[in-house]
Protein backbone atom coordinates (compact mmCIF):
# COMPACT_ATOMS: atom_id res chain seq x y z
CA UNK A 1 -56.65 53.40 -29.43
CA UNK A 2 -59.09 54.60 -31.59
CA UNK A 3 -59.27 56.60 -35.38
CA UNK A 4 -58.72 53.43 -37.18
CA UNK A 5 -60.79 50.68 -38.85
CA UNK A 6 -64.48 49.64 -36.65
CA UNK A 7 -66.19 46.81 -37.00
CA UNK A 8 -69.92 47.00 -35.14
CA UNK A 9 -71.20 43.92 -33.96
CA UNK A 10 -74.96 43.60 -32.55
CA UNK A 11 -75.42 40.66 -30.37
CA UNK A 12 -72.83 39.26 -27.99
CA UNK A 13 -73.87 35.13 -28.31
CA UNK A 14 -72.17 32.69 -29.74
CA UNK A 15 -73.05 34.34 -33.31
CA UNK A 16 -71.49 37.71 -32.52
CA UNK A 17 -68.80 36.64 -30.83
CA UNK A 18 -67.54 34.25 -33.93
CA UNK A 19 -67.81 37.15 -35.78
CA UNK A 20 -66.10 39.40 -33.98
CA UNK A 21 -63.47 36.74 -33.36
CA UNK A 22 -63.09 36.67 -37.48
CA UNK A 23 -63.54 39.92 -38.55
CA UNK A 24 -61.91 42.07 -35.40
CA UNK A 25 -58.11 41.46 -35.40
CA UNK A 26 -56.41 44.95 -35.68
CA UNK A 27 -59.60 46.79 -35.38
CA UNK A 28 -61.57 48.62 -32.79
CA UNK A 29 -64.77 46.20 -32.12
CA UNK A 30 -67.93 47.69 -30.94
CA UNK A 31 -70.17 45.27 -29.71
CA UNK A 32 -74.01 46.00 -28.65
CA UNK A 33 -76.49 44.24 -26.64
CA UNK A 34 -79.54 44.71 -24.92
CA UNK A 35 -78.37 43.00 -21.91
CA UNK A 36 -75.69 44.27 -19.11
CA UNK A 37 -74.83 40.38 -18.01
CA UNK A 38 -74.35 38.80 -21.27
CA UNK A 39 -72.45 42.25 -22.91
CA UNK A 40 -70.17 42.51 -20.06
CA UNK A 41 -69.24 38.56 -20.26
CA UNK A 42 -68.25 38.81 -23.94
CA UNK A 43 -66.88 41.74 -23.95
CA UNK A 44 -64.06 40.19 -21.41
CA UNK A 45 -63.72 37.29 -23.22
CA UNK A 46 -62.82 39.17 -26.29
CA UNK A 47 -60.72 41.42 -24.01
CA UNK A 48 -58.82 38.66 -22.57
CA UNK A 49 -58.20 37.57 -26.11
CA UNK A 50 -56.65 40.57 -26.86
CA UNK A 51 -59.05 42.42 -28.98
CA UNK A 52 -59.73 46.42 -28.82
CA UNK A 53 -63.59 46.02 -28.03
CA UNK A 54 -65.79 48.42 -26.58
CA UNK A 55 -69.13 47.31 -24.82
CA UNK A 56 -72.56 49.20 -25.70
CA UNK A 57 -75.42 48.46 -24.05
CA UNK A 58 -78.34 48.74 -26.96
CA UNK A 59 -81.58 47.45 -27.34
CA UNK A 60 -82.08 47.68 -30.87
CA UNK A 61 -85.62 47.73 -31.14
CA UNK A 62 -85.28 51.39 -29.61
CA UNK A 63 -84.13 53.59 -32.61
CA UNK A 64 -82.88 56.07 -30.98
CA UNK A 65 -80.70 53.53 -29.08
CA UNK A 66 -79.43 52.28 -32.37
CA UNK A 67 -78.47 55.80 -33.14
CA UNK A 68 -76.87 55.97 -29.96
CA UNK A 69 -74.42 53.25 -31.68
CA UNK A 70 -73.67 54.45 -34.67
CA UNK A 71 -72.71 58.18 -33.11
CA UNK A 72 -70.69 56.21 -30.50
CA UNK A 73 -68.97 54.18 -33.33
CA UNK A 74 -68.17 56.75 -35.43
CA UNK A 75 -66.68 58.60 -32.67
CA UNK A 76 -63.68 55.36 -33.24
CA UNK A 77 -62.78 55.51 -36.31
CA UNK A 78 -63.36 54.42 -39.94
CA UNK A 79 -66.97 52.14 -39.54
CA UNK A 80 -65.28 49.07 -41.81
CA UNK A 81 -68.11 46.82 -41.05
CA UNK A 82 -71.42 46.47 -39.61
CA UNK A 83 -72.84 42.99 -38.72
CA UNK A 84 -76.24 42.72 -36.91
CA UNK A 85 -77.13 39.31 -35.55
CA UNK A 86 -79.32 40.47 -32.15
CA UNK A 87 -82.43 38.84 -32.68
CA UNK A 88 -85.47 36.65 -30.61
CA UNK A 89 -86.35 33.41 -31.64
CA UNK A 90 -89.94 32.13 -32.29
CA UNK A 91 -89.56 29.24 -29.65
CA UNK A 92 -88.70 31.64 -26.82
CA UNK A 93 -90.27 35.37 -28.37
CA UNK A 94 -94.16 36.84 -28.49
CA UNK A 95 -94.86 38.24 -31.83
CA UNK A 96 -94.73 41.71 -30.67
CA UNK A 97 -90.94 40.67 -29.45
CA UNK A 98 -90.24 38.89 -32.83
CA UNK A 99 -91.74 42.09 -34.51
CA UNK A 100 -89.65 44.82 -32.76
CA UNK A 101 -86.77 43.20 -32.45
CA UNK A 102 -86.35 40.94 -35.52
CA UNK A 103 -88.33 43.36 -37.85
CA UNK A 104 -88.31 46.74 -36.95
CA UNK A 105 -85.05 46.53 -34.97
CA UNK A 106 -83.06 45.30 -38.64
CA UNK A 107 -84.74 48.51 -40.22
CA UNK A 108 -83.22 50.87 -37.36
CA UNK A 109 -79.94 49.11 -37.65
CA UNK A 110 -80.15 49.54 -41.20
CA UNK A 111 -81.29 53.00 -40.99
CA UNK A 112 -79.21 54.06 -38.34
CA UNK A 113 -75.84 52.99 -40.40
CA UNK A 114 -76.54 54.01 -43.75
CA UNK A 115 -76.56 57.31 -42.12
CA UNK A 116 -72.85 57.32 -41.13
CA UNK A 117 -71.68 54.89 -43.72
CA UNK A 118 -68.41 55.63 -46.32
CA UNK A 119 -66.76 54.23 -48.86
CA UNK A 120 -65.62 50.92 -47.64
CA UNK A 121 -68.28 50.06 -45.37
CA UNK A 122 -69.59 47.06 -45.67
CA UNK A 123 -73.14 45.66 -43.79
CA UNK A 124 -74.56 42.54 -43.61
CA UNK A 125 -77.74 41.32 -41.31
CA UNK A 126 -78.13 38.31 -40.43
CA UNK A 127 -81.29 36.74 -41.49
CA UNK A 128 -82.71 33.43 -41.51
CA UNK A 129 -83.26 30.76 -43.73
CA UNK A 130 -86.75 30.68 -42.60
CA UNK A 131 -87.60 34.40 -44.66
CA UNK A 132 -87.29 32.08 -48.05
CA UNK A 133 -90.56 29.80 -46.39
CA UNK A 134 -92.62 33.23 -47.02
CA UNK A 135 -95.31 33.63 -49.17
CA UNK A 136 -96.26 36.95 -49.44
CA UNK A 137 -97.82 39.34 -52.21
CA UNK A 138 -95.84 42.10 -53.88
CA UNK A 139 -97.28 44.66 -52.37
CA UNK A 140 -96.94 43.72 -48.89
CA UNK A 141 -93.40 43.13 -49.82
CA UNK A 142 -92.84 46.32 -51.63
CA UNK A 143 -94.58 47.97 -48.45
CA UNK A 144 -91.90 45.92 -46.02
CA UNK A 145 -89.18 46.82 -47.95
CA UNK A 146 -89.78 50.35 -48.36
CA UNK A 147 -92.12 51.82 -45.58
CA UNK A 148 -90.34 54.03 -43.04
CA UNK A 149 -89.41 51.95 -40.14
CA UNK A 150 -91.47 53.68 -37.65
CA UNK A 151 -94.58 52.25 -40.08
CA UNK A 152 -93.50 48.74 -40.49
CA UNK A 153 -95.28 47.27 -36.88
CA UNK A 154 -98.35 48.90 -38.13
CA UNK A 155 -98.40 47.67 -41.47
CA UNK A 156 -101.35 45.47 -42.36
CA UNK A 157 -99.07 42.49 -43.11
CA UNK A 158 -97.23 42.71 -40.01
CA UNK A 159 -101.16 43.18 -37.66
CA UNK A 160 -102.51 40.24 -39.11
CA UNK A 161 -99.86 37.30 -37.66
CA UNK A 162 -101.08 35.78 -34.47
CA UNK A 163 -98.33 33.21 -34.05
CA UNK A 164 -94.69 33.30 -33.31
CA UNK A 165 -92.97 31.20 -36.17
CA UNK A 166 -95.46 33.13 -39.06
CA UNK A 167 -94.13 36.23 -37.08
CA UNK A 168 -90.23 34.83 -37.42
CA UNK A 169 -91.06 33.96 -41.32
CA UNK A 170 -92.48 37.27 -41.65
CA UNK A 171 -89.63 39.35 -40.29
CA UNK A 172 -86.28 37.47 -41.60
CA UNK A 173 -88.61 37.83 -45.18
CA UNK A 174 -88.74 41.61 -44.66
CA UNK A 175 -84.86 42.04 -43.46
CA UNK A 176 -84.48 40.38 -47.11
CA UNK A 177 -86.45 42.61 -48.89
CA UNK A 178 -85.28 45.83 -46.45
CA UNK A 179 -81.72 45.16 -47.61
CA UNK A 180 -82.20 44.96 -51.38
CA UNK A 181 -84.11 48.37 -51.04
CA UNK A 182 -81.48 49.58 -48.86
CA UNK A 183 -78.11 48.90 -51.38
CA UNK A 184 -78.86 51.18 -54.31
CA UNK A 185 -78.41 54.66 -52.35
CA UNK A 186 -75.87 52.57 -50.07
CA UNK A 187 -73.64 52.13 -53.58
CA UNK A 188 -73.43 55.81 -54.05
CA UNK A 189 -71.97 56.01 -50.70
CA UNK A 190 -69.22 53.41 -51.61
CA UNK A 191 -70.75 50.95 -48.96
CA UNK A 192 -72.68 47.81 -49.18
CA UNK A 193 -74.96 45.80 -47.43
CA UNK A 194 -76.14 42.13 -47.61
CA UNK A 195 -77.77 39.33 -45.40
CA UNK A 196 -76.93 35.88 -44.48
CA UNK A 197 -79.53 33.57 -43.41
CA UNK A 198 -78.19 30.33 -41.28
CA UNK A 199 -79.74 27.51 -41.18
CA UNK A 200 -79.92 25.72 -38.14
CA UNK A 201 -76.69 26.65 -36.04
CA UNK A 202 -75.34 25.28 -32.85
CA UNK A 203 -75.90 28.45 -30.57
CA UNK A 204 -78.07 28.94 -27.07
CA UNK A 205 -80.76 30.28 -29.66
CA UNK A 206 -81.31 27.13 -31.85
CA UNK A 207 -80.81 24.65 -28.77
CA UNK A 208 -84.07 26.46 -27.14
CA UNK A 209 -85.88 25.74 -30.57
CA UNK A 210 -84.45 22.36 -30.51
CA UNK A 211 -86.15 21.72 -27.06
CA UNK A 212 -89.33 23.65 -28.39
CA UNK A 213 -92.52 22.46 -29.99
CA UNK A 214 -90.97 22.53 -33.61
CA UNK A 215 -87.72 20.95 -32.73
CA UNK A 216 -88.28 17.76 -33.56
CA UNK A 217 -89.02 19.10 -37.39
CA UNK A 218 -86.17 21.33 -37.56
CA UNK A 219 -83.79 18.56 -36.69
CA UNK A 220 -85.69 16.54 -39.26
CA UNK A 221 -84.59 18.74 -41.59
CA UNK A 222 -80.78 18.50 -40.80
CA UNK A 223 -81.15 14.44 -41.87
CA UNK A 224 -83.71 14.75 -44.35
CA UNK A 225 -81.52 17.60 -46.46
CA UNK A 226 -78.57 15.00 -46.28
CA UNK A 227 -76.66 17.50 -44.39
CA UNK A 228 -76.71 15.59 -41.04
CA UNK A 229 -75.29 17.99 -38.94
CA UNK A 230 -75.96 21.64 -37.57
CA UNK A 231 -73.97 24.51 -38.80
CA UNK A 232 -71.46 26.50 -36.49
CA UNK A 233 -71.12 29.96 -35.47
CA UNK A 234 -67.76 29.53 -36.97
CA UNK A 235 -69.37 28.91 -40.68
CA UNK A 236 -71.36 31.89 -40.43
CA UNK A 237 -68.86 34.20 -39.35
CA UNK A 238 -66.45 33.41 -42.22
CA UNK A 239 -69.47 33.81 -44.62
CA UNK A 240 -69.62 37.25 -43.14
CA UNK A 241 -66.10 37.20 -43.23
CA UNK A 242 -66.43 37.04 -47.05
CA UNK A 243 -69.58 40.24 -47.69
CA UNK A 244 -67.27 42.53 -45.70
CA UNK A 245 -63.99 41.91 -46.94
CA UNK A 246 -62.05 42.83 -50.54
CA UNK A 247 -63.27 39.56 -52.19
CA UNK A 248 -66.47 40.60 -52.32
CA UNK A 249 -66.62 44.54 -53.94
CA UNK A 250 -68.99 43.66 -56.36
CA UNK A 251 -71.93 42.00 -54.13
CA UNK A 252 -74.32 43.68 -52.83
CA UNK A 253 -78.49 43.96 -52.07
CA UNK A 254 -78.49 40.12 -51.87
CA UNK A 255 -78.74 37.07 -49.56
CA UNK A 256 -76.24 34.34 -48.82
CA UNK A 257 -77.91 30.87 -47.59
CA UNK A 258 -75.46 29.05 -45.42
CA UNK A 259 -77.96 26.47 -44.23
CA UNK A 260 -76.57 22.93 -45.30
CA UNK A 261 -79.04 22.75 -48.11
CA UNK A 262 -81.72 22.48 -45.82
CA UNK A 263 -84.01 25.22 -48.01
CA UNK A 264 -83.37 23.57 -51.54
CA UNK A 265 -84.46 20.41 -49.91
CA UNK A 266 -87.43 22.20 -48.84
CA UNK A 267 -88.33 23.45 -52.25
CA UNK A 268 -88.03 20.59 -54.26
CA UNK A 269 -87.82 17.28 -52.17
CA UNK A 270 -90.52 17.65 -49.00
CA UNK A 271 -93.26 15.81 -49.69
């Protein structure tokens, strides 16, 4: 059935599918990823569950792919919602990955969206709380969070990282940034968009880090922060729940850390 309300998810792991579990009840779910195995898997879960989902195969560091999405979900109805959470880690990514996908691959989404977005439509990409480690200067994040996205991998902030978790920092900083640029001319559309940025979260991604060179500090974190425990897919998908439902009209062009406190212990208690 289509012609009603469409929620778009990007990234069928344990991320995307809590969030299309939360979000998708009584809607048509689109759900995108670059990979044939993985999309097909989830989108039969979520079929056997007894959702209205549609698979699309989309690599979204392609634009024209992302495109490709946004023509194909507007082709189902009403685009309620649009949550991206495809992304490449630092532990398992080369910086040109991290860069196309997590970087310039947020910008197309954005892009691609805001171009087919109405009133109601609500966006929100998630981030990382790593983008708040960033220290950059104003005008490389003025140039992040306004350059056309075909720019952005040749932008002189983005040539200069040689390392995979500077090139993770970078890019979760710039979908900050990319989103509070993106919200004003979204409000005169009636829409909105936000990010989230998790913490550390029990999914396939964040065990790989775990079992990576930084692991043992990022699980550090999770005792030194008081927290004790990683977050769940679940938590993040009802934050998400929250930016694209009624309760939250009035927020937009900001961020949403649901990390267990693990950034304001970095700010004013690491030593």
């Amino acid at each position: 059935m289509s012609g009603g309300d469409v929620i778009v998810v990007t990234g069928a792991g344990g991320m995307g599918l809590a969030v299309a579990r939360r979000t998708g009840s009584g809607r048509t779910v689109i759900l995108a990823d670059a990979f044939r195995d993985s999309l097909d898997r989830a989108v039969a879960t979520l079929d056997a569950e007894g959702y209205d989902v549609r698979g699309h195969l989309t690599d979204v560091g392609d634009p024209a792919a992302v495109t490709g999405l946004a023509k194909a979900a507007t082709a189902e109805g009403h685009i309620a919602a649009v949550v991206h959470t495809a992304g490449v880690s630092a532990a398992t990514s080369t910086v040109e990955k991290i860069m196309r996908v997590d970087l310039a691959g947020t910008a197309h989404v954005i892009d691609a969206f805001a171009d087919v977005a109405g009133p109601g439509t609500a966006l929100v990409c998630v981030s990382s709380m790593a983008g708040h480690y960033a220290t950059l200067t104003p005008d490389d994040e003025r140039a992040l969070a306004t350059a056309p996205a075909g720019d952005l991998l040749d932008l002189p902030a983005v040539t200069a990282v040689r390392e995979p978790v500077a090139a993770y920092i970078l890019a979760k900083r710039a979908n900050h940034v990319r989103v509070q640029a993106a919200a004003p001319a979204l409000n005169r559309l009636g829409a909105r968009i936000n990010t989230v940025s998790p913490g550390v979260i029990a999914t396939a991604m964040s065990r790989a880090e775990a079992r990576s060179d930084s692991g043992e500090h990022m699980m550090g974190m999770l005792e030194a922060c008081g927290i004790g425990r990683t977050g769940t897919p679940g938590e993040i998908a009802e934050a998400v729940a929250f930016l694209t439902g009624p309760d939250s009209r009035y927020i937009t062009g900001t961020d949403l850390l649901v990390d267990g406190g693990q950034a304001a212990w970095l700010r004013w208690h690491r030593r």
